[in-house]
C-alpha atoms as a PDB file:
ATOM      1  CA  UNK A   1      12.825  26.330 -12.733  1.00  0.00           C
ATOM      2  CA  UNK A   2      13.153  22.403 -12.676  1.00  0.00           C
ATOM      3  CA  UNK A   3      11.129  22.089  -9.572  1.00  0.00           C
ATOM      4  CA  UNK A   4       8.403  24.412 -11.057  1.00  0.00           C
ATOM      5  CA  UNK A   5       8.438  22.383 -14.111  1.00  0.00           C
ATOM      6  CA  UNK A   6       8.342  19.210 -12.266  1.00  0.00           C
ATOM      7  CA  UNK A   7       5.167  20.698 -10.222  1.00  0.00           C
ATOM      8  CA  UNK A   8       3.013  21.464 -13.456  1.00  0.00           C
ATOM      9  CA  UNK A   9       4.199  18.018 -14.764  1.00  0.00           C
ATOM     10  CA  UNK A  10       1.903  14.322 -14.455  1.00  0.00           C
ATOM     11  CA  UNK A  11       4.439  13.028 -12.034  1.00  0.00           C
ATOM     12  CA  UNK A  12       3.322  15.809  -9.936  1.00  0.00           C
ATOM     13  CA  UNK A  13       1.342  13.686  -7.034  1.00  0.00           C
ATOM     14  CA  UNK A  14      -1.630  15.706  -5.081  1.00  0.00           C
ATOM     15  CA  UNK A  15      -0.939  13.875  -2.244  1.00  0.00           C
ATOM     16  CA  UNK A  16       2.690  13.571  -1.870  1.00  0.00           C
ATOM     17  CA  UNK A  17       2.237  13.260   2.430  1.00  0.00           C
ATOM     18  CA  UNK A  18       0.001  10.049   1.439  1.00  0.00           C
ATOM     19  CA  UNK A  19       2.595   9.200  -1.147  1.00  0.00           C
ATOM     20  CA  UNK A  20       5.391   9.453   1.882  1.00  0.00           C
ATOM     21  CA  UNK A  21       2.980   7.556   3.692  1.00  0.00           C
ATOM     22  CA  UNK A  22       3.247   4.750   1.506  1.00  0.00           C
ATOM     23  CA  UNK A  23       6.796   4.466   0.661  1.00  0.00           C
ATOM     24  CA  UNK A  24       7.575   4.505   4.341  1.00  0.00           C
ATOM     25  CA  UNK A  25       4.782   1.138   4.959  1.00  0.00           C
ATOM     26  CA  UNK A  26       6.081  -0.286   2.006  1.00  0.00           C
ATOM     27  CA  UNK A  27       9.432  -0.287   3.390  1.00  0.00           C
ATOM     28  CA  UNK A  28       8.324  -1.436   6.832  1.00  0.00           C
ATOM     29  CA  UNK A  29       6.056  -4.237   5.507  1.00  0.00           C
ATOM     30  CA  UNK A  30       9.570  -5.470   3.724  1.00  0.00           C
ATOM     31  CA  UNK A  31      11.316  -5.493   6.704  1.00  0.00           C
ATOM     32  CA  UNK A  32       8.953  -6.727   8.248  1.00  0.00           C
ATOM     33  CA  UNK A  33       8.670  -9.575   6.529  1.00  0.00           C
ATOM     34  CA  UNK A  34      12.601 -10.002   5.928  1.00  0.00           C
ATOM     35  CA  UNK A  35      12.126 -10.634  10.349  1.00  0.00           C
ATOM     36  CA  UNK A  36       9.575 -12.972   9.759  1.00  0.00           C
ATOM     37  CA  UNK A  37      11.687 -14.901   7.231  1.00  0.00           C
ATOM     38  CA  UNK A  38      14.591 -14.568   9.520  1.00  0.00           C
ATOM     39  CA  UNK A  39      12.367 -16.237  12.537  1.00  0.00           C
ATOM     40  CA  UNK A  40      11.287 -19.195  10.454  1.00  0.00           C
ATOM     41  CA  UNK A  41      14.477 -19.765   9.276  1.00  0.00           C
ATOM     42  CA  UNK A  42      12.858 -19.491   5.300  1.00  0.00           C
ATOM     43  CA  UNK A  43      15.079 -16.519   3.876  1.00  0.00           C
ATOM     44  CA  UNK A  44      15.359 -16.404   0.449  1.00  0.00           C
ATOM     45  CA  UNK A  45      16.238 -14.311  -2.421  1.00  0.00           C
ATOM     46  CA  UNK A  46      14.120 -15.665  -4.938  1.00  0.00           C
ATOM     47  CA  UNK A  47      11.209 -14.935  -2.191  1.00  0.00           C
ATOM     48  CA  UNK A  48      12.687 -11.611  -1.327  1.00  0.00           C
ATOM     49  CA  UNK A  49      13.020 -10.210  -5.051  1.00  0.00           C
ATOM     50  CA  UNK A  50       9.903 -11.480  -5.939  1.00  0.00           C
ATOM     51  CA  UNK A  51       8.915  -9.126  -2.798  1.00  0.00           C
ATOM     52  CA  UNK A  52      10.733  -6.586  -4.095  1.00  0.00           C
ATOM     53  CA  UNK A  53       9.351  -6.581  -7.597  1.00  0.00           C
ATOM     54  CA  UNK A  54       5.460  -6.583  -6.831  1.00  0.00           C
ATOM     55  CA  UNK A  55       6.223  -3.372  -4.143  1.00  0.00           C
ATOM     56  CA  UNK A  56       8.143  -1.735  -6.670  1.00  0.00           C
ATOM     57  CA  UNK A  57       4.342  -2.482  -8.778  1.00  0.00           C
ATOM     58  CA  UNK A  58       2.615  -0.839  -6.410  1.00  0.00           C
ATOM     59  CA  UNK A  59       4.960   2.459  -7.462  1.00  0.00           C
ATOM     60  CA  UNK A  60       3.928   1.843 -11.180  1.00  0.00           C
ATOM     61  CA  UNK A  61       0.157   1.512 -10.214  1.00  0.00           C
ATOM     62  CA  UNK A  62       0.108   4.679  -8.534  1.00  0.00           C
ATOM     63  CA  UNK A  63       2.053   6.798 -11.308  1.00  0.00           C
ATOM     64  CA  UNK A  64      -0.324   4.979 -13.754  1.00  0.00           C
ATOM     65  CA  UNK A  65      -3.178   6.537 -11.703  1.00  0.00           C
ATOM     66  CA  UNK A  66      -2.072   9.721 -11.569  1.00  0.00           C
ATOM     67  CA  UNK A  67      -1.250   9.817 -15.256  1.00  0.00           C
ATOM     68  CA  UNK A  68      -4.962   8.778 -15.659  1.00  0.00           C
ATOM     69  CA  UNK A  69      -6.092  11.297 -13.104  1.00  0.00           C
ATOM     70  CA  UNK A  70      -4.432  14.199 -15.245  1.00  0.00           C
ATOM     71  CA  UNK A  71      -5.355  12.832 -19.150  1.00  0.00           C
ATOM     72  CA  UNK A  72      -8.621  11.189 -18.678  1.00  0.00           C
ATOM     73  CA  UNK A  73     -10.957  11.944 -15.234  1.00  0.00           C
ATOM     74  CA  UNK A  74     -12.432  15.421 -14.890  1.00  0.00           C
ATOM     75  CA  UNK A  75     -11.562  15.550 -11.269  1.00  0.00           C
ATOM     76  CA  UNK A  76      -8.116  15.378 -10.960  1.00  0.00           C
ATOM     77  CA  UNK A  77      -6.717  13.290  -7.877  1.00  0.00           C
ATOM     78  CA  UNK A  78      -9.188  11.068  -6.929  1.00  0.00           C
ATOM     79  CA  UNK A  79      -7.873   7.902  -8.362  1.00  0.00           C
ATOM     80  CA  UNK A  80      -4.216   8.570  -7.219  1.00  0.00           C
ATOM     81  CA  UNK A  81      -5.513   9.066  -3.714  1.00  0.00           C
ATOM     82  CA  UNK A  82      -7.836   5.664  -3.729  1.00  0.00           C
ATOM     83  CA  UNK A  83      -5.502   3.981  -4.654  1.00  0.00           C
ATOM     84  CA  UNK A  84      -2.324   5.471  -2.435  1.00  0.00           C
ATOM     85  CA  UNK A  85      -4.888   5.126   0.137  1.00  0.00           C
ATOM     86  CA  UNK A  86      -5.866   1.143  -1.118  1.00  0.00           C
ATOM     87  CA  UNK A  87      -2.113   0.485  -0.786  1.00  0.00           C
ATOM     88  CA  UNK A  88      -1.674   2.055   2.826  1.00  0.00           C
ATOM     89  CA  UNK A  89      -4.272  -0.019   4.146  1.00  0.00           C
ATOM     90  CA  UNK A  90      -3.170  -2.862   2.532  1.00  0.00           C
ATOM     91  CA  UNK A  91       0.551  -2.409   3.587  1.00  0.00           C
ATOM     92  CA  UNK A  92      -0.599  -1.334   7.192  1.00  0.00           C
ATOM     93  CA  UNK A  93      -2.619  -5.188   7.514  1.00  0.00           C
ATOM     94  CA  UNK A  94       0.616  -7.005   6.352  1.00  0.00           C
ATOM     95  CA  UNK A  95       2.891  -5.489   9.296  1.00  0.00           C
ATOM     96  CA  UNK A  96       0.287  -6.054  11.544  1.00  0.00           C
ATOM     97  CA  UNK A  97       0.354  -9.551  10.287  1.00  0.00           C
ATOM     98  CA  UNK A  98       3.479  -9.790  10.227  1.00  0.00           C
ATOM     99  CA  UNK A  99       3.970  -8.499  13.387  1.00  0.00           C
ATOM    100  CA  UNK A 100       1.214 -10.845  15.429  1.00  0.00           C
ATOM    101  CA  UNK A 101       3.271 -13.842  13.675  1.00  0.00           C
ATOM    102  CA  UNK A 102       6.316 -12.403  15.627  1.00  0.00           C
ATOM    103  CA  UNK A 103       4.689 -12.833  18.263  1.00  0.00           C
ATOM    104  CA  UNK A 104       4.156  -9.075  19.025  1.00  0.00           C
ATOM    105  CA  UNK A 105       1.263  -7.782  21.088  1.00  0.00           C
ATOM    106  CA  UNK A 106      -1.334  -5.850  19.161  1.00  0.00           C
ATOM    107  CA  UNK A 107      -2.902  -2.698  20.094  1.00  0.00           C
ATOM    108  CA  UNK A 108      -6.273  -4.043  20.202  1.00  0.00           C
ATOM    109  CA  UNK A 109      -7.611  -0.471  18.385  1.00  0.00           C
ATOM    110  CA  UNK A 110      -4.879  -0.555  15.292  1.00  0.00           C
ATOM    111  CA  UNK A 111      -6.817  -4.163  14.984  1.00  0.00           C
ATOM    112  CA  UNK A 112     -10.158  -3.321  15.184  1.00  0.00           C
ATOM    113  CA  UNK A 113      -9.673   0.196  12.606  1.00  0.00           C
ATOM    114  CA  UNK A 114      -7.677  -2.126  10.401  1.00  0.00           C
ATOM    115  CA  UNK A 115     -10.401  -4.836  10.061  1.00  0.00           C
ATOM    116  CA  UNK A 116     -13.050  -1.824   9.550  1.00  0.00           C
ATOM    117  CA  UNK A 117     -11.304  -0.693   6.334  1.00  0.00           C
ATOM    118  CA  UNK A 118     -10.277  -4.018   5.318  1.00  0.00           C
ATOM    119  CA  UNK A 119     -13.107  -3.970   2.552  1.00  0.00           C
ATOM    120  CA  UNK A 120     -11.281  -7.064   0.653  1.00  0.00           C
ATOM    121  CA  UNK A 121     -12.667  -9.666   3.745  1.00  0.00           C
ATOM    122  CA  UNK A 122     -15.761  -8.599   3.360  1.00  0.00           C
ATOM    123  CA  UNK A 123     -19.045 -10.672   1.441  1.00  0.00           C
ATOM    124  CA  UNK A 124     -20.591  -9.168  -1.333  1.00  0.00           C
ATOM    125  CA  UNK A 125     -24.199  -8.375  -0.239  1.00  0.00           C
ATOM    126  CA  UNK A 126     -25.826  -9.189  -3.712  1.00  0.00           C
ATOM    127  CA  UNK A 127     -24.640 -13.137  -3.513  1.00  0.00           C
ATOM    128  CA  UNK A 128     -26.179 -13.414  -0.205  1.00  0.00           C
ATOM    129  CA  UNK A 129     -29.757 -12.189  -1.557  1.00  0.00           C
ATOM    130  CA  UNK A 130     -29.900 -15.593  -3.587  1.00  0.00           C
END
């Protein structure tokens, strides 16, 4: 009865895989960059809880979009899965960052698909126009 309950409620997330997803890069992009901090000798708690506090905002950011998706859009899910997705891309560059400052070899097509959806690098067309 709880579990039905809990599946009718706003906390309810559509995509719950993607949601996986993203707890699981969240947690590998911290320790990923814990080994990083280890390497060059910089650990640091005030860095680290900072860390800790702005993934455990990307949790609030995503129940705040689903709670959106369910009041307020028509079509319920599509902001909860932009921006689960926005956050799996964006956790996916950092280990890959973080991992090429470790001095790890790169698979040269997680690379290339990671710059293709890394839509934050990219120029605005309209300011180029001027």
């Amino acid at each position: 009865m709880i579990l039905e309950n809990l599946k009718e409620g706003v906390l309810y997330f559509e995509s719950l895989g993607l949601l996986y997803a993203l707890i699981l890069l969240v947690l590998l992009d911290y320790i990923t960059g814990v080994c990083l901090a280890a390497k060059n000798k910089a650990m640091s708690s005030q860095i680290g809880g900072a860390g800790i506090i702005r993934k455990v905002m990307i949790f609030v950011l995503v129940a705040l979009s689903r709670v959106i998706d369910v009041y307020f859009l028509p079509v319920d899910g599509s902001l909860e899965l932009v921006t689960i997705f926005f956050y799996c891309v964006n956790e996916s560059i950092s280990i890959v960052e973080n991992a090429a400052k470790l001095g790890v070899p790169l698979p040269a097509k997680l690379v290339l698909f990671l710059k293709n959806v890394d839509v934050e690098h990219y120029e605005d067309d309209t300011e180029q126009e001027s």
